[in-house]
Protein backbone atom coordinates (compact mmCIF):
# COMPACT_ATOMS: atom_id res chain seq x y z
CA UNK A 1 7.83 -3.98 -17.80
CA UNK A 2 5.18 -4.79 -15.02
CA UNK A 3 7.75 -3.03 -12.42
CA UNK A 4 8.50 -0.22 -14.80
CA UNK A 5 4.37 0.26 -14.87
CA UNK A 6 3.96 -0.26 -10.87
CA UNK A 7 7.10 2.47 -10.72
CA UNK A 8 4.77 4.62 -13.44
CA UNK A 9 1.59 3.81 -11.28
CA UNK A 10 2.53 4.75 -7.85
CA UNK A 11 4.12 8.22 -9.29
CA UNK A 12 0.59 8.89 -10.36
CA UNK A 13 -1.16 7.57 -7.63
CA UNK A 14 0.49 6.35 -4.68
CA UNK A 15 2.90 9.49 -3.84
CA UNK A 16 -0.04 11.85 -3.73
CA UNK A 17 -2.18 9.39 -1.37
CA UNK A 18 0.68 8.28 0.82
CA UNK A 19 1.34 12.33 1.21
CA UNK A 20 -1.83 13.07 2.00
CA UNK A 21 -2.31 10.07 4.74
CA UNK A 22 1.16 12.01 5.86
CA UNK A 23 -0.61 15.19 5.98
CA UNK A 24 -3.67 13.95 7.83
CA UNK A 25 -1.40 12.34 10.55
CA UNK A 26 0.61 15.58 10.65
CA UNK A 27 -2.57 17.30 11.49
CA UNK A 28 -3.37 14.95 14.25
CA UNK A 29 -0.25 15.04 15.53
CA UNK A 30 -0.39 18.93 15.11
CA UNK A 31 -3.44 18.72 17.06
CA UNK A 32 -1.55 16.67 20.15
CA UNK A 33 1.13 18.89 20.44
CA UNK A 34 -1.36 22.11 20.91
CA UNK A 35 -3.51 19.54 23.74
CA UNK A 36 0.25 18.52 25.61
CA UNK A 37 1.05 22.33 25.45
CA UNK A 38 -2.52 23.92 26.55
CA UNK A 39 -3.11 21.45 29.17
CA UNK A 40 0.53 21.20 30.10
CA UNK A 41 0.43 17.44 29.98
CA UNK A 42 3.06 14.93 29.04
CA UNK A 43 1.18 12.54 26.66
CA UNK A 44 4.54 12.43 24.23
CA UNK A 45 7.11 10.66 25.07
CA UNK A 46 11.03 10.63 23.56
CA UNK A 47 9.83 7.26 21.89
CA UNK A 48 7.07 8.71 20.44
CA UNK A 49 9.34 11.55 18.83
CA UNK A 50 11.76 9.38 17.22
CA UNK A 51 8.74 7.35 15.72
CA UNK A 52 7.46 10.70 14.24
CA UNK A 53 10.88 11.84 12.59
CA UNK A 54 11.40 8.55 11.26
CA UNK A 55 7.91 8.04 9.96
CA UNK A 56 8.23 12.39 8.76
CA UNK A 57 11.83 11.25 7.48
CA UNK A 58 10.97 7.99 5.15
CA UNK A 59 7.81 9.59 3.50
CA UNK A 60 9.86 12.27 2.30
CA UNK A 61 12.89 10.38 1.50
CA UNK A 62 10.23 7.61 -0.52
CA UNK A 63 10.42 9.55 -4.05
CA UNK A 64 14.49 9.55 -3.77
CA UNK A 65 14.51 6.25 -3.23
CA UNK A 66 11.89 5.62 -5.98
CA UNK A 67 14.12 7.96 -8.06
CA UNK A 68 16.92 5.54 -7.24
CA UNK A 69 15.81 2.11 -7.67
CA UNK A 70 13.99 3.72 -11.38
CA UNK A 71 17.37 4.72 -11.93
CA UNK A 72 18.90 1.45 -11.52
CA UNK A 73 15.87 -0.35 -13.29
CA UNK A 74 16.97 1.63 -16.03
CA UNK A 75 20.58 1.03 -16.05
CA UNK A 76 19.86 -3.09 -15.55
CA UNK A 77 17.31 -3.12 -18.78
CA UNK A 78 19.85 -1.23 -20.75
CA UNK A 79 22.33 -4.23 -20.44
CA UNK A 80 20.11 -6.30 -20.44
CA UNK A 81 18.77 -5.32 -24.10
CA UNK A 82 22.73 -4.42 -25.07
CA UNK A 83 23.22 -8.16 -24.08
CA UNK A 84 20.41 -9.13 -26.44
CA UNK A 85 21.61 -7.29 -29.30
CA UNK A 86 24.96 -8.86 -28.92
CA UNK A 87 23.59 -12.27 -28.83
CA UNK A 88 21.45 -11.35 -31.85
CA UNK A 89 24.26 -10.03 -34.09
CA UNK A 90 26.48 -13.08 -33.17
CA UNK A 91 23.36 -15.15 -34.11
CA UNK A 92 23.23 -13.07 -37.73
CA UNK A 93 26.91 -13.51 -37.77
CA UNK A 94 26.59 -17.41 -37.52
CA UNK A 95 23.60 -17.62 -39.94
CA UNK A 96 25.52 -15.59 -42.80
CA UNK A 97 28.77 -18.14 -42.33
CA UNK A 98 26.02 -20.98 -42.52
CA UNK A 99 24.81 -19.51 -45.64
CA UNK A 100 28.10 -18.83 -47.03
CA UNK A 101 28.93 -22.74 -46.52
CA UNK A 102 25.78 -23.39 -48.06
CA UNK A 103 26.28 -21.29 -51.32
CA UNK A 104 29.89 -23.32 -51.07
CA UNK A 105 28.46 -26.53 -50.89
CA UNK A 106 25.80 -25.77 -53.95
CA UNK A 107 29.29 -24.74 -56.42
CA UNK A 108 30.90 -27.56 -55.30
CA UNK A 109 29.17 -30.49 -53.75
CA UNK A 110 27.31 -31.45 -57.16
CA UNK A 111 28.71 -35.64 -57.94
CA UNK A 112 27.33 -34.82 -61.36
CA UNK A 113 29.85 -32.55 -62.21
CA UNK A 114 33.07 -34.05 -60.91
């Protein structure tokens, strides 16, 4: 339940702000590229462009993968509770056979009436 709420919070909350921190950088970064290509300087380098795609590519893979693990939340509860209710009707099942010994016992385990 608390993970299901977290899940629940950061779709309300936490997408939007982490895209907009995105978009800020992507401004900055915006802002580099039209320095490097004005003053025809190399500030970039290849290591610096693979940090930016993988940064660009996680934030907008993060709500598939939020998608995913929901989805397997989801599917993990519902056995979980299917579990439960199998446990619970074996329970019932056990309490009715008690009671049916019971009622058994009360017809015939009266010493009176033998």
């Amino acid at each position: 339940v608390d993970l299901e709420a977290h899940v629940e919070d950061f779709r309300a909350k936490g997408l939007s702000e982490l895209l907009a921190e995105f978009g800020s950088i992507q401004e900055w970064l915006d802002f580099l590229f039209e320095c490097e290509e004005r003053l025809s300087l190399a500030l970039l380098q290849q290591r610096h462009y693979q940090a930016i795609y993988e940064s660009a590519w996680w934030v907008h893979s993060i709500n598939t993968t939020v998608s995913e693990r929901e989805s397997n939340l989801r599917r993990e509860r519902e056995a979980l509770e299917s579990k439960f209710k199998e446990q619970r009707n074996k329970f019932l099942e056990d309490l009715e056979g008690f009671n049916d010994l019971v009622e058994q016992f009360k017809d015939c385990g009266n010493l009176r009436q033998v």
